[in-house]
N, C-alpha and C. Protein backbone atom coordinates (compact mmCIF):
# COMPACT_ATOMS: atom_id res chain seq x y z
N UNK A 1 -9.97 19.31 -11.78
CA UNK A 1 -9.91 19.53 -10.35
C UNK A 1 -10.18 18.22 -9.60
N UNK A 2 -11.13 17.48 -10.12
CA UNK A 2 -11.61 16.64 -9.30
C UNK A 2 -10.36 15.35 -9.40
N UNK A 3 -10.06 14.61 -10.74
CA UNK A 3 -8.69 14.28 -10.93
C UNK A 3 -7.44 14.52 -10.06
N UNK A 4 -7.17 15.70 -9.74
CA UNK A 4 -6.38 16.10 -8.59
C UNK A 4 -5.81 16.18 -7.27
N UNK A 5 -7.38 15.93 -6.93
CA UNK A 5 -7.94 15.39 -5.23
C UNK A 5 -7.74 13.87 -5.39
N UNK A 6 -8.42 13.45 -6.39
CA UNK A 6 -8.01 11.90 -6.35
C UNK A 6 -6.31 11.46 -6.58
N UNK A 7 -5.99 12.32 -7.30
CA UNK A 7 -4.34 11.83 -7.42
C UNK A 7 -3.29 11.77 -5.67
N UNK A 8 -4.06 12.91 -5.20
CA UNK A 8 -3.86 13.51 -4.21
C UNK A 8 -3.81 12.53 -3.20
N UNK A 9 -5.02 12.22 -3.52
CA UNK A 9 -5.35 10.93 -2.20
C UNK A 9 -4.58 9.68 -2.49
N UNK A 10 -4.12 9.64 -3.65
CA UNK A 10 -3.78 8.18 -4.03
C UNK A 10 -2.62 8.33 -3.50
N UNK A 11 -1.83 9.23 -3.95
CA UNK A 11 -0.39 9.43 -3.43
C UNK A 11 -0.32 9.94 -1.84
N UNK A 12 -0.85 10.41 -1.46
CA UNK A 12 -1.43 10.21 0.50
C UNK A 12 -1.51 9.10 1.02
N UNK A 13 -2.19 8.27 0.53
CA UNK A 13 -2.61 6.44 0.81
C UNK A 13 -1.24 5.90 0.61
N UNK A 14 -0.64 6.32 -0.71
CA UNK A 14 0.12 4.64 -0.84
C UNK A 14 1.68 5.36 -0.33
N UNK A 15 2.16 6.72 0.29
CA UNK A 15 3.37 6.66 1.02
C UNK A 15 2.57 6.66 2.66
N UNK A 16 1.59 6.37 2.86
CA UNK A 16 1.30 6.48 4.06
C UNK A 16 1.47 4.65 4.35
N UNK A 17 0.67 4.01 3.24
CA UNK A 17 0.92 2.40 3.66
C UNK A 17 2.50 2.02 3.44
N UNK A 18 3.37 2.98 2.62
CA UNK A 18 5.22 2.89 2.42
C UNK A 18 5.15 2.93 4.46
N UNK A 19 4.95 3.67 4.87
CA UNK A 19 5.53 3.88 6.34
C UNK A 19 4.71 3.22 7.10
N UNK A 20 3.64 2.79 7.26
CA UNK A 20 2.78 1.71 8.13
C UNK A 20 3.00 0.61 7.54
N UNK A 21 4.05 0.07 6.60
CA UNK A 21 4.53 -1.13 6.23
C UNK A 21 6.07 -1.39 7.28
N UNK A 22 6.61 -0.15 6.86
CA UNK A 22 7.93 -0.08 7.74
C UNK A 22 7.39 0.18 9.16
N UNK A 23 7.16 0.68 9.47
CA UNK A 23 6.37 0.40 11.08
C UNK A 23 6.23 -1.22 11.23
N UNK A 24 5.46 -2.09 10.90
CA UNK A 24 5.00 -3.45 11.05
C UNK A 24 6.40 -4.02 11.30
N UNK A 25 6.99 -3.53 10.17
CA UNK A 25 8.07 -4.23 10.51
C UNK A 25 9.14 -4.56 11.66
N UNK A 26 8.77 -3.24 12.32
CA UNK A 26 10.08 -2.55 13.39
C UNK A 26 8.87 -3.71 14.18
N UNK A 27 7.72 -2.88 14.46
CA UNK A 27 6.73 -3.06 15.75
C UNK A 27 5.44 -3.92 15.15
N UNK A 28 5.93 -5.19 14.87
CA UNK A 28 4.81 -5.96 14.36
C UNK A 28 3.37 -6.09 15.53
N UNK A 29 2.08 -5.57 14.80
CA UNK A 29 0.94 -5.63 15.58
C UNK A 29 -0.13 -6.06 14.52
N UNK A 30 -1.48 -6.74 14.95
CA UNK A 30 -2.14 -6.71 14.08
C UNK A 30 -2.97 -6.25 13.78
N UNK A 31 -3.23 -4.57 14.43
CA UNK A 31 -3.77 -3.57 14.18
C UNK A 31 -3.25 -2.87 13.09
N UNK A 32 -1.82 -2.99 13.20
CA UNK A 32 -0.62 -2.00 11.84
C UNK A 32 -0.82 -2.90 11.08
N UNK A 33 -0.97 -3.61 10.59
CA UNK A 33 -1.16 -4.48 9.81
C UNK A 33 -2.41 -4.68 9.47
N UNK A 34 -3.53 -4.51 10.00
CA UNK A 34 -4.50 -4.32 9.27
C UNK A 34 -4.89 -2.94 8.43
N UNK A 35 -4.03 -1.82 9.27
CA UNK A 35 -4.14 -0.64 8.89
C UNK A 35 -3.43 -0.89 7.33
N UNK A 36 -2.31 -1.55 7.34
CA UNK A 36 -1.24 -0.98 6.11
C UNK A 36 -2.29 -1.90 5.05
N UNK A 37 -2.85 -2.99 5.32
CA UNK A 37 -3.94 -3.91 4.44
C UNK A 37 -4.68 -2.76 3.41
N UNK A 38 -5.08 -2.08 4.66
CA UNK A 38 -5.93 -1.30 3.94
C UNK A 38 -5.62 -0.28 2.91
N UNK A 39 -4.38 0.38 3.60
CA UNK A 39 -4.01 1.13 2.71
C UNK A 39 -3.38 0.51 0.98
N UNK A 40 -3.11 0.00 0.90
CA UNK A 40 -2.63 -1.36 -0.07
C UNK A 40 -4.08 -1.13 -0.92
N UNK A 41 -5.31 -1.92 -0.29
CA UNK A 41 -6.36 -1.84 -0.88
C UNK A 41 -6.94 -0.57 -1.33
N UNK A 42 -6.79 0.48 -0.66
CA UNK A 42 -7.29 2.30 -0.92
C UNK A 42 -6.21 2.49 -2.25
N UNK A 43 -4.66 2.03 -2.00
CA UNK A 43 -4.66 2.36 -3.43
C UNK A 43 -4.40 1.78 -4.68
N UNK A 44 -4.42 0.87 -4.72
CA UNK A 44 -5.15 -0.17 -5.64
C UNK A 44 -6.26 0.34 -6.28
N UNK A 45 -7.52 0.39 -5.37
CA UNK A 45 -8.74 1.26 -5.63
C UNK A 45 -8.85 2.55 -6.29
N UNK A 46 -8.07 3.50 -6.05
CA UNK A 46 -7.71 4.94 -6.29
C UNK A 46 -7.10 4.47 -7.55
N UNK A 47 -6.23 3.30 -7.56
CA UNK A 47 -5.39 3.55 -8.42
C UNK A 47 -5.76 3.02 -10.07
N UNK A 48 -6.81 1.94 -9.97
CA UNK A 48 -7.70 1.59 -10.52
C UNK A 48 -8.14 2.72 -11.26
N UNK A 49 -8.90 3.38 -10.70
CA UNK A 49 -9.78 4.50 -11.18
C UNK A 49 -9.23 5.39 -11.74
N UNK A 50 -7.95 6.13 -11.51
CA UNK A 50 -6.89 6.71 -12.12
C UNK A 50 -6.49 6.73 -13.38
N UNK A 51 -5.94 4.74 -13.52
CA UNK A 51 -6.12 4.20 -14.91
C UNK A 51 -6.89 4.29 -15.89
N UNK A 52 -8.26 4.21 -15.11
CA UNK A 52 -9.32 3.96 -16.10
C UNK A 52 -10.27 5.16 -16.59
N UNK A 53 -9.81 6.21 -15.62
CA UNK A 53 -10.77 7.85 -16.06
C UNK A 53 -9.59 8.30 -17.33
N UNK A 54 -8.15 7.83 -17.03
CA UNK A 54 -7.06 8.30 -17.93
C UNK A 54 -6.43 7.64 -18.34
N UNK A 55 -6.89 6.80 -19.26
CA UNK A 55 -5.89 5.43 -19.51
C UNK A 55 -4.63 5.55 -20.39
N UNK A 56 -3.64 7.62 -20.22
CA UNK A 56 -2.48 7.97 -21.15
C UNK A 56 -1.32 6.97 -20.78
N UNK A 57 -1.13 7.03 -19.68
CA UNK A 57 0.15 6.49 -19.15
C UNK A 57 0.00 5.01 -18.63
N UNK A 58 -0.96 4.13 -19.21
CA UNK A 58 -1.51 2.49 -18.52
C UNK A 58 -0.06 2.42 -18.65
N UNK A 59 1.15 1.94 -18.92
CA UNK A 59 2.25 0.93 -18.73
C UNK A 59 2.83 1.34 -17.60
N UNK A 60 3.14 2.68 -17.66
CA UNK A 60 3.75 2.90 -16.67
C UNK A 60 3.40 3.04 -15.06
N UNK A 61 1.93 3.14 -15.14
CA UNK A 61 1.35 3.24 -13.76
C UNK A 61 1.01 1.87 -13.43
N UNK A 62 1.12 0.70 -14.05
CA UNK A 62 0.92 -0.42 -14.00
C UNK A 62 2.59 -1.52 -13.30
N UNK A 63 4.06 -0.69 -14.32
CA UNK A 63 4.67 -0.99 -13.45
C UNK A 63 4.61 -0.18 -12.33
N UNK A 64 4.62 1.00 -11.81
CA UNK A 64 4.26 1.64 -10.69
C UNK A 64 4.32 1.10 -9.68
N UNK A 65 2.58 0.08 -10.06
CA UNK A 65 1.56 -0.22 -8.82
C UNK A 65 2.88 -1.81 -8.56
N UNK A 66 3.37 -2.22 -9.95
CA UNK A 66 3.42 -3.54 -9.17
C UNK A 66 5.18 -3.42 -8.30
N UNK A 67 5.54 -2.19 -8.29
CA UNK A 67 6.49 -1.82 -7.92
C UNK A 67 5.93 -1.88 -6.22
N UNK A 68 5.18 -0.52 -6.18
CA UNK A 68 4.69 -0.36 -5.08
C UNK A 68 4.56 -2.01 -4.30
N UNK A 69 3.64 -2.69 -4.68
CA UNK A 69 3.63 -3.79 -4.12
C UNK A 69 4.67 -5.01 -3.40
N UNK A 70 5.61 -4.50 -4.31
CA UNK A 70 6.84 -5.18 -4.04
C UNK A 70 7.34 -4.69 -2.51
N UNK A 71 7.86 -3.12 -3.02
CA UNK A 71 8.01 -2.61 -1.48
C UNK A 71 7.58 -2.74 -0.38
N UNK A 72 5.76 -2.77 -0.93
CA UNK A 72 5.21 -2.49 0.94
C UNK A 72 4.90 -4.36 1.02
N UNK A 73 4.68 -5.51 0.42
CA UNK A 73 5.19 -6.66 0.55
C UNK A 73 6.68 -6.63 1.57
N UNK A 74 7.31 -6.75 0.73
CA UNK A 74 8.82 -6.50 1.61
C UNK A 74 8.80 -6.25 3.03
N UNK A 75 7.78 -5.45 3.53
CA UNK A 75 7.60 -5.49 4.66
C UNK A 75 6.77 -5.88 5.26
N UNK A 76 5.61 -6.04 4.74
CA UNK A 76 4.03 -6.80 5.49
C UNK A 76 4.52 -8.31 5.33
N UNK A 77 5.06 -8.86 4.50
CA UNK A 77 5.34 -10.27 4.40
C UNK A 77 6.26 -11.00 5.73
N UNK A 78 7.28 -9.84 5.96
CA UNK A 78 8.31 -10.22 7.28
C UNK A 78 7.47 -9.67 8.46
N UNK A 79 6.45 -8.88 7.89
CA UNK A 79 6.14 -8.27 10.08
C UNK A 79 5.33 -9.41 10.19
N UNK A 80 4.28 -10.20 9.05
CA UNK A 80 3.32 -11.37 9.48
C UNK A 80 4.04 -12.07 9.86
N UNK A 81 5.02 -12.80 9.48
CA UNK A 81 5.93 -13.66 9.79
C UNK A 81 6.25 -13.38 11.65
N UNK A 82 6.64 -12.16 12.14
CA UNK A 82 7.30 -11.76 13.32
C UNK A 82 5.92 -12.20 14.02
N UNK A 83 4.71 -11.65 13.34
CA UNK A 83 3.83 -11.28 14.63
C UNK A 83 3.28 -13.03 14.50
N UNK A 84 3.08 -13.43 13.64
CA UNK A 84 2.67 -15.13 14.11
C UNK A 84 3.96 -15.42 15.01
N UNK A 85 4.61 -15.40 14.98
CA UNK A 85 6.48 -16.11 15.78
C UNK A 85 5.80 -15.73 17.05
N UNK A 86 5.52 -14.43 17.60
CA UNK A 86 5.09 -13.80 18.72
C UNK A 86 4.38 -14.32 19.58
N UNK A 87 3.19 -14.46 18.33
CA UNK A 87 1.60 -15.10 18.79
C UNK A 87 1.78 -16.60 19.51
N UNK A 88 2.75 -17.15 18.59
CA UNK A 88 3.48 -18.33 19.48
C UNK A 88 3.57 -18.81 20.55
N UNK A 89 4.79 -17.89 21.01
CA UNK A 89 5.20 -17.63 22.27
C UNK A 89 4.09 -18.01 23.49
């Protein structure tokens, strides 16, 4: 049960930082961007722990995570970019 809630949360966190990544992007701020930081870090954290209470599936949740990263990169990398250009101005 308890496994569950945590899976729960992990997968809550990391499509929630998928769409507060794409947000940054549209509407670069550095509030969304600290938000999506975090989420990045929550599941990392979650995801950590995941691994390590159940270490059946380590390869595959390992490419997973570095999948994940790629994606929400993809977009935190171009909204920093927008919102320094901004800050510019």
């Amino acid at each position: 049960m308890y496994m569950t809630t945590i899976l729960f949360f992990h997968i809550c966190v990391a499509l929630a930082g998928i769409v507060m990544s794409g947000l940054a992007l549209l509407r670069p701020s550095a509030r969304l961007l600290r938000f999506s930081y975090g989420a990045v870090a929550l599941t990392f954290a979650s995801g950590t722990y995941l691994v390590i209470a159940g270490p059946a599936h380590l390869v595959s949740s390992c490419i997973s995570g570095i999948i994940y990263l790629g994606v929400v990169s993809a977009g935190l990398v171009p909204a920093r970019m927008r919102l320094a250009r901004q800050n510019q101005l």
